[in-house]
Protein backbone atom coordinates (compact mmCIF):
# COMPACT_ATOMS: atom_id res chain seq x y z
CA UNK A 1 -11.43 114.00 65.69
CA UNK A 2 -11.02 110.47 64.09
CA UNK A 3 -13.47 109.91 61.34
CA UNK A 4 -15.68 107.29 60.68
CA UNK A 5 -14.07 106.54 57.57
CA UNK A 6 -10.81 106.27 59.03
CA UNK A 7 -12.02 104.32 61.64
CA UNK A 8 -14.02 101.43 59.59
CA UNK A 9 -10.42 101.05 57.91
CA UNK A 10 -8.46 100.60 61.06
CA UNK A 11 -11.10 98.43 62.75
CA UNK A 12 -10.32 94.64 62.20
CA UNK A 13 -13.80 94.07 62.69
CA UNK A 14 -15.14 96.24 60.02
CA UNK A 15 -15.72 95.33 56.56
CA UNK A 16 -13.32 97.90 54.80
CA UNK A 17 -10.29 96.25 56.94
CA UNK A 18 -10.84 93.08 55.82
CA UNK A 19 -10.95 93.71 52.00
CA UNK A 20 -8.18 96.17 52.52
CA UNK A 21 -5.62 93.58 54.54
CA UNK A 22 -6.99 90.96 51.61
CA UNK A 23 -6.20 93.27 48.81
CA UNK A 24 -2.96 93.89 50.43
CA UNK A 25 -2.08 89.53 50.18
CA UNK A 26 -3.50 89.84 46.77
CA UNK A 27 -1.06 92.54 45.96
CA UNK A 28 2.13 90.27 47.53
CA UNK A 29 0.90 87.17 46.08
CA UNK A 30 1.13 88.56 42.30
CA UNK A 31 4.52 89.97 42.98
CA UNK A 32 5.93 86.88 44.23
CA UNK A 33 4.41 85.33 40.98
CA UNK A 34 5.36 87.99 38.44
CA UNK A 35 9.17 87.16 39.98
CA UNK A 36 8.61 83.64 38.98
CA UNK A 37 6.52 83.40 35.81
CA UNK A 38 7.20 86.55 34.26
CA UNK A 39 11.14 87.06 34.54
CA UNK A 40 10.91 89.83 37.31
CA UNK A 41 9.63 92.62 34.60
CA UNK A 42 6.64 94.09 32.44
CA UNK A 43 8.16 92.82 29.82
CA UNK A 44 7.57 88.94 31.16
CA UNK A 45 3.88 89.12 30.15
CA UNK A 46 4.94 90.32 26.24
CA UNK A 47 7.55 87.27 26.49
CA UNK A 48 4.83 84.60 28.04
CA UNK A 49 2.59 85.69 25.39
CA UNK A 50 4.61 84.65 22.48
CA UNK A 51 4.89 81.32 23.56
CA UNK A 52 1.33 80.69 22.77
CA UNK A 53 1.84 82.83 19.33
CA UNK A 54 5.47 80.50 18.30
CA UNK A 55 2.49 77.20 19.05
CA UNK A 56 0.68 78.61 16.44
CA UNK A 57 2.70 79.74 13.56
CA UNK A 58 5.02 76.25 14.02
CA UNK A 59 1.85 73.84 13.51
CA UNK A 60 1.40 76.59 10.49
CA UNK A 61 4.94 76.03 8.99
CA UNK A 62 4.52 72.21 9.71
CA UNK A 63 1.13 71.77 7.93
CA UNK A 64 2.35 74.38 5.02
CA UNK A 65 5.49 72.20 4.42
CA UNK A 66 3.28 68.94 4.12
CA UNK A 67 0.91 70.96 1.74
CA UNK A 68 -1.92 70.64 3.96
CA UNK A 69 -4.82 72.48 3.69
CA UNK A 70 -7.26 74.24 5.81
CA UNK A 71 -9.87 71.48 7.43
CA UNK A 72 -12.69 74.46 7.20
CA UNK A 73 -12.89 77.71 5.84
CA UNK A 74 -10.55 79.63 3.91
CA UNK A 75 -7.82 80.39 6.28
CA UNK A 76 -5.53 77.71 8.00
CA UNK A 77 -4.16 80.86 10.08
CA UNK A 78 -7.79 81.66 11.20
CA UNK A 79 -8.57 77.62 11.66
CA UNK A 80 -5.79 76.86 14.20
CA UNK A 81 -6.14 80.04 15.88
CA UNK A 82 -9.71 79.48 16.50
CA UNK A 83 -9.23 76.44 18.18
CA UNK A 84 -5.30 77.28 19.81
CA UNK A 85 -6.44 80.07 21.46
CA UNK A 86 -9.07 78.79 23.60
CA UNK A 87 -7.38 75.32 23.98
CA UNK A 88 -3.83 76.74 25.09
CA UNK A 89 -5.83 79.38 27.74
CA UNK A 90 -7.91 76.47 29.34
CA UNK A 91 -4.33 74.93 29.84
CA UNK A 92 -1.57 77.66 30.57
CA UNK A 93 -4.13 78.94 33.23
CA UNK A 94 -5.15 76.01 34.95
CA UNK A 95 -1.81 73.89 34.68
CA UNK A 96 -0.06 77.57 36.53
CA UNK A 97 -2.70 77.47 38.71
CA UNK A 98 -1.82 73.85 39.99
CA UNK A 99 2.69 74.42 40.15
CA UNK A 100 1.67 78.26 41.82
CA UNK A 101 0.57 75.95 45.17
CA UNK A 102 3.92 73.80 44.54
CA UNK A 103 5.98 77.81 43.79
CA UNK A 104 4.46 79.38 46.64
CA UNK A 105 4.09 77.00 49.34
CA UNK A 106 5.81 78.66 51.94
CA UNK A 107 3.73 81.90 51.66
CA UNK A 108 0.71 79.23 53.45
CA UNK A 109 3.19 79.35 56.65
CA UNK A 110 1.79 83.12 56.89
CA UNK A 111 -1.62 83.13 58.79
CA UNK A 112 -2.83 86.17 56.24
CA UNK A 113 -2.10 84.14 53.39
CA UNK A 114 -4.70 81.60 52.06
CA UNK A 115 -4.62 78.63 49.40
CA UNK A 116 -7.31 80.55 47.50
CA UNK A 117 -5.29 83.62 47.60
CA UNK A 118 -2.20 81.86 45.78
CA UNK A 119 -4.31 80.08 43.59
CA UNK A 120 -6.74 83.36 42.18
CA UNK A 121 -3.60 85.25 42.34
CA UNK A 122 -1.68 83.13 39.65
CA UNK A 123 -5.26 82.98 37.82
CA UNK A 124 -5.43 86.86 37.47
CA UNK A 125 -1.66 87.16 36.07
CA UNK A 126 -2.80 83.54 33.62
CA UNK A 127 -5.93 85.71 32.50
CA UNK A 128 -4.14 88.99 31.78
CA UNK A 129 -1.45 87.32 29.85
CA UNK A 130 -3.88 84.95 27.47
CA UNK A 131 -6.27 87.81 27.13
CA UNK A 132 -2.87 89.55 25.84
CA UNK A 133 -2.32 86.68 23.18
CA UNK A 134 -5.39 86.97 21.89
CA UNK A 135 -4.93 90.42 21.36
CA UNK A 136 -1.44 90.23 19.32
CA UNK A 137 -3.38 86.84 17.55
CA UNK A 138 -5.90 89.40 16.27
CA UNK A 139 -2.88 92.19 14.87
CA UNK A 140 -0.90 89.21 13.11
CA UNK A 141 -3.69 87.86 11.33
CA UNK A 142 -4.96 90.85 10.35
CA UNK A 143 -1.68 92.36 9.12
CA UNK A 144 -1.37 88.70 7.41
CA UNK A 145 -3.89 89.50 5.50
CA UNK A 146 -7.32 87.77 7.18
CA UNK A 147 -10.51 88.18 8.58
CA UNK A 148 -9.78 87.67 12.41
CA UNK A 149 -13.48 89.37 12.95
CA UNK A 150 -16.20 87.02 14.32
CA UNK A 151 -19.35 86.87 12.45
CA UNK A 152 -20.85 87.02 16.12
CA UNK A 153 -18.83 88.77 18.68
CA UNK A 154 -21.37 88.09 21.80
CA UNK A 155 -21.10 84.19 21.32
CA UNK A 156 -17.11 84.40 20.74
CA UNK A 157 -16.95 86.68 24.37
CA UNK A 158 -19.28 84.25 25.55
CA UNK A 159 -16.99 81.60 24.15
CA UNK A 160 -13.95 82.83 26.07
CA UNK A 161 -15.33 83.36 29.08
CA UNK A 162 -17.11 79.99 29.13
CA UNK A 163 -13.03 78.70 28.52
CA UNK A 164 -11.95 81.02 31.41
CA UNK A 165 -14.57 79.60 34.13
CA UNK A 166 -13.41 76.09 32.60
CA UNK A 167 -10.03 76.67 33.51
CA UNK A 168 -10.20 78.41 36.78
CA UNK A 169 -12.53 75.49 38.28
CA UNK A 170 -10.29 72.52 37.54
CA UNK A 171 -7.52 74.62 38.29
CA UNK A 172 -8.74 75.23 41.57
CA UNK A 173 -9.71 71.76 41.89
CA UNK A 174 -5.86 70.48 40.56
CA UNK A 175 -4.43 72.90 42.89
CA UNK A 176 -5.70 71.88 45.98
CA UNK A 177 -5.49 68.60 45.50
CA UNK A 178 -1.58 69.30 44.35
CA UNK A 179 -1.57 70.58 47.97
CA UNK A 180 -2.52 67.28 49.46
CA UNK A 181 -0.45 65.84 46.88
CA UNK A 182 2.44 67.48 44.99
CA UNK A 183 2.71 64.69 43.00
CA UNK A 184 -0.41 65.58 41.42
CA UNK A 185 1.11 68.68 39.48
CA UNK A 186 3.06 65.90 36.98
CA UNK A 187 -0.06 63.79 36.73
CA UNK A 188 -2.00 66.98 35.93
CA UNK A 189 0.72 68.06 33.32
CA UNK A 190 0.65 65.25 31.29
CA UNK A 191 -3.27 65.09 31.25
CA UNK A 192 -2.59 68.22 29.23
CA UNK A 193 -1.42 66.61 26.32
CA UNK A 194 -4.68 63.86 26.06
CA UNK A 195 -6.84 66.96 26.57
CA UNK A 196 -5.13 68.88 23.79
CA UNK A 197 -4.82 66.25 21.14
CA UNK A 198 -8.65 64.99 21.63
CA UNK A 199 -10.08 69.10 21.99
CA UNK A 200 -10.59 69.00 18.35
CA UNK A 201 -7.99 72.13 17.70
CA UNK A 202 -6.66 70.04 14.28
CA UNK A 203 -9.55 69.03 13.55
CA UNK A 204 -13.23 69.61 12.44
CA UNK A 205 -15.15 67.26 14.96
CA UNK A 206 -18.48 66.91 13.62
CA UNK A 207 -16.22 65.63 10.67
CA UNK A 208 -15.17 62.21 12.07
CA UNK A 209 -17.33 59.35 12.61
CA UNK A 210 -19.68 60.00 15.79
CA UNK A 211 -17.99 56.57 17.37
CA UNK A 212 -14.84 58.72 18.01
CA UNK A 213 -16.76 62.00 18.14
CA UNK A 214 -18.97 61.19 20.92
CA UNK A 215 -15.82 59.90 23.16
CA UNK A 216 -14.14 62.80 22.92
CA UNK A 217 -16.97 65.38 23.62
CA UNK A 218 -16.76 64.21 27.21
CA UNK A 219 -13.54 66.41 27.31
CA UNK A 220 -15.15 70.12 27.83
CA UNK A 221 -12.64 71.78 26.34
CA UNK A 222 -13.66 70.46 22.97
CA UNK A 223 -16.57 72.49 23.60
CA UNK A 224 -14.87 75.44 24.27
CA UNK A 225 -13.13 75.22 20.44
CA UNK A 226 -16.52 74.13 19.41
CA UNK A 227 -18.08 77.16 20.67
CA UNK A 228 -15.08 79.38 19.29
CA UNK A 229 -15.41 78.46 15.61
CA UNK A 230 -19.30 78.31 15.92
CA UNK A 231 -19.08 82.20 16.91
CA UNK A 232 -16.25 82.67 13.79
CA UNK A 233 -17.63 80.86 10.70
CA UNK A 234 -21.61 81.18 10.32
CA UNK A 235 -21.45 77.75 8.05
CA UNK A 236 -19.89 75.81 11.04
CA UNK A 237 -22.37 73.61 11.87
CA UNK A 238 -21.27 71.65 15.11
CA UNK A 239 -23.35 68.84 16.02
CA UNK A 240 -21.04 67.86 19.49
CA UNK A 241 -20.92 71.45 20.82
CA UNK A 242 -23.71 71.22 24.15
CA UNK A 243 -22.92 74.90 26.39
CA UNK A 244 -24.64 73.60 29.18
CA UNK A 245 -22.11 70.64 29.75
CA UNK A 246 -19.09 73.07 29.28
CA UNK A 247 -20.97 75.51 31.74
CA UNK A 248 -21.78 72.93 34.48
CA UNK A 249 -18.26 70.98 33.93
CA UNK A 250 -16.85 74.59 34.58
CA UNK A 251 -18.77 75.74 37.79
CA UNK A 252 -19.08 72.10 39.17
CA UNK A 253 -15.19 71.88 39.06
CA UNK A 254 -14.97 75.32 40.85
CA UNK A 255 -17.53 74.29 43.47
CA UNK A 256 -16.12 71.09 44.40
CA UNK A 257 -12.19 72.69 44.47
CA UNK A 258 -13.61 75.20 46.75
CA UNK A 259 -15.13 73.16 48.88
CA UNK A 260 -11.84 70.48 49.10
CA UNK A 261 -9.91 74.03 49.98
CA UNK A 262 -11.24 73.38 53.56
CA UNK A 263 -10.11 70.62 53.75
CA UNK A 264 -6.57 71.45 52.31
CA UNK A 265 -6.25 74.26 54.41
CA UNK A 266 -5.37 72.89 57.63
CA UNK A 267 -3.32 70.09 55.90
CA UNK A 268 -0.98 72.97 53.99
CA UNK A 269 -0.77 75.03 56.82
CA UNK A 270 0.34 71.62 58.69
CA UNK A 271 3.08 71.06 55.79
CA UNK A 272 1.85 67.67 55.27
């Protein structure tokens, strides 16, 4: 006798079938990207990761050279990494989430393949890797000698997370609209650097005059560094950090690239 369990699998109608066949693209989709951004091996997330780290530690040999000293708190280390870390996640996943449409294209010409599938695909491997950085952030500053322990660890999770929703929505949003538009990718890599020179990562921002401050708190992932150094130093008093507007920028991005995908389904699977 068949039983039901095997059955519900089996049966395209069911339930069980569906996540399993979706699980299955999931499963492809992540190979075909671990091939491409991680060097074909383990090892390629370890590799990716230090990218991120070398970011750090150069700004650190630059300032050190010019004699420059911490803009708050005791630590430079701690300072940049503070505001690096959630400032280079918000762009290494979304900006890979906008190329993975441009990579994997020809995956859309299979019918089982979605643009969402590509897109949360690359997210997942984007996640895994910065969540790794942060990790080896936290062993080198400790073995350097600081305090790489948040004075409160639910607002810096918070914090994180808050920069992970930030960075899936627009990346959604940049990679469907790279679908309509390839061109889009370039445009959406160079907004990188305006968003990371104006997040505030150098920089104290509730210690510049409010007519530049207020500009630049429009871009959300100040917010995100804002949060981040609000959750590490219990002196930092930010007077531009607002979690609702990070929060809304975050989930209204994801809703409206979700609801474009629709519309940039039929176009990718058209190939125009």
């Amino acid at each position: 006798m068949v039983s039901l369990n095997s059955t519900a699998v089996t049966d395209p109608r069911s339930i069980r079938y569906a996540l399993r066949q979706k699980g299955n693209v999931m499963r492809a989709v992540i190979l075909r990207d671990m091939r491409t951004r991680f060097f074909n091996h383990g090892l390629g997330f370890l590799v990716v990761s230090l990218w991120p780290l070398t970011h750090i530690f150069v700004l650190l040999a630059i300032y050190s050279v010019m004699g420059r000293r911490t803009p708050f708190g005791e630590s430079l280390r701690l300072f940049f990494a503070t505001g690096l870390l959630p400032c280079l996640t918000f762009m290494y996943v979304s900006r890979f989430m906008a190329l993975s449409v441009v990579i994997n294209r020809p995956m859309l010409a299979i019918p089982a393949v979605k643009l969402l599938d590509i897109l949360f695909g690359r997210a997942f491997l984007e996640i895994i890797a910065a969540c790794f950085t942060v990790f080896l952030t936290f062993l080198i500053l400790l073995a350097l000698g600081d305090n790489p322990f948040p004075f409160d660890w639910t607002q810096a999770a918070f914090a994180y997370l808050a920069t992970i929703l930030l960075a899936v929505g627009l990346g959604v949003m940049a990679g469907v609209i790279t679908t309509l538009f390839p061109f889009f990718a370039t445009v959406y890599a160079l907004c990188m650097i305006l968003i990371y020179v104006s997040s505030g990562t150098l920089f104290v921002a509730s210690a510049i005059p409010s007519q530049i401050s207020y500009p630049l708190s429009f871009n959300p992932v100040m917010h995100t560094v804002e949060w981040m150094r609000s959750a590490f130093y219990q002196t930092y008093n930010s007077q531009v950090l607002d979690k609702g507007y990070l929060l809304s920028f975050g989930l209204g991005t994801l809703s409206i690239g979700l609801l474009l995908e629709r519309t940039a389904r039929r176009v990718a699977l058209e190939g125009k």
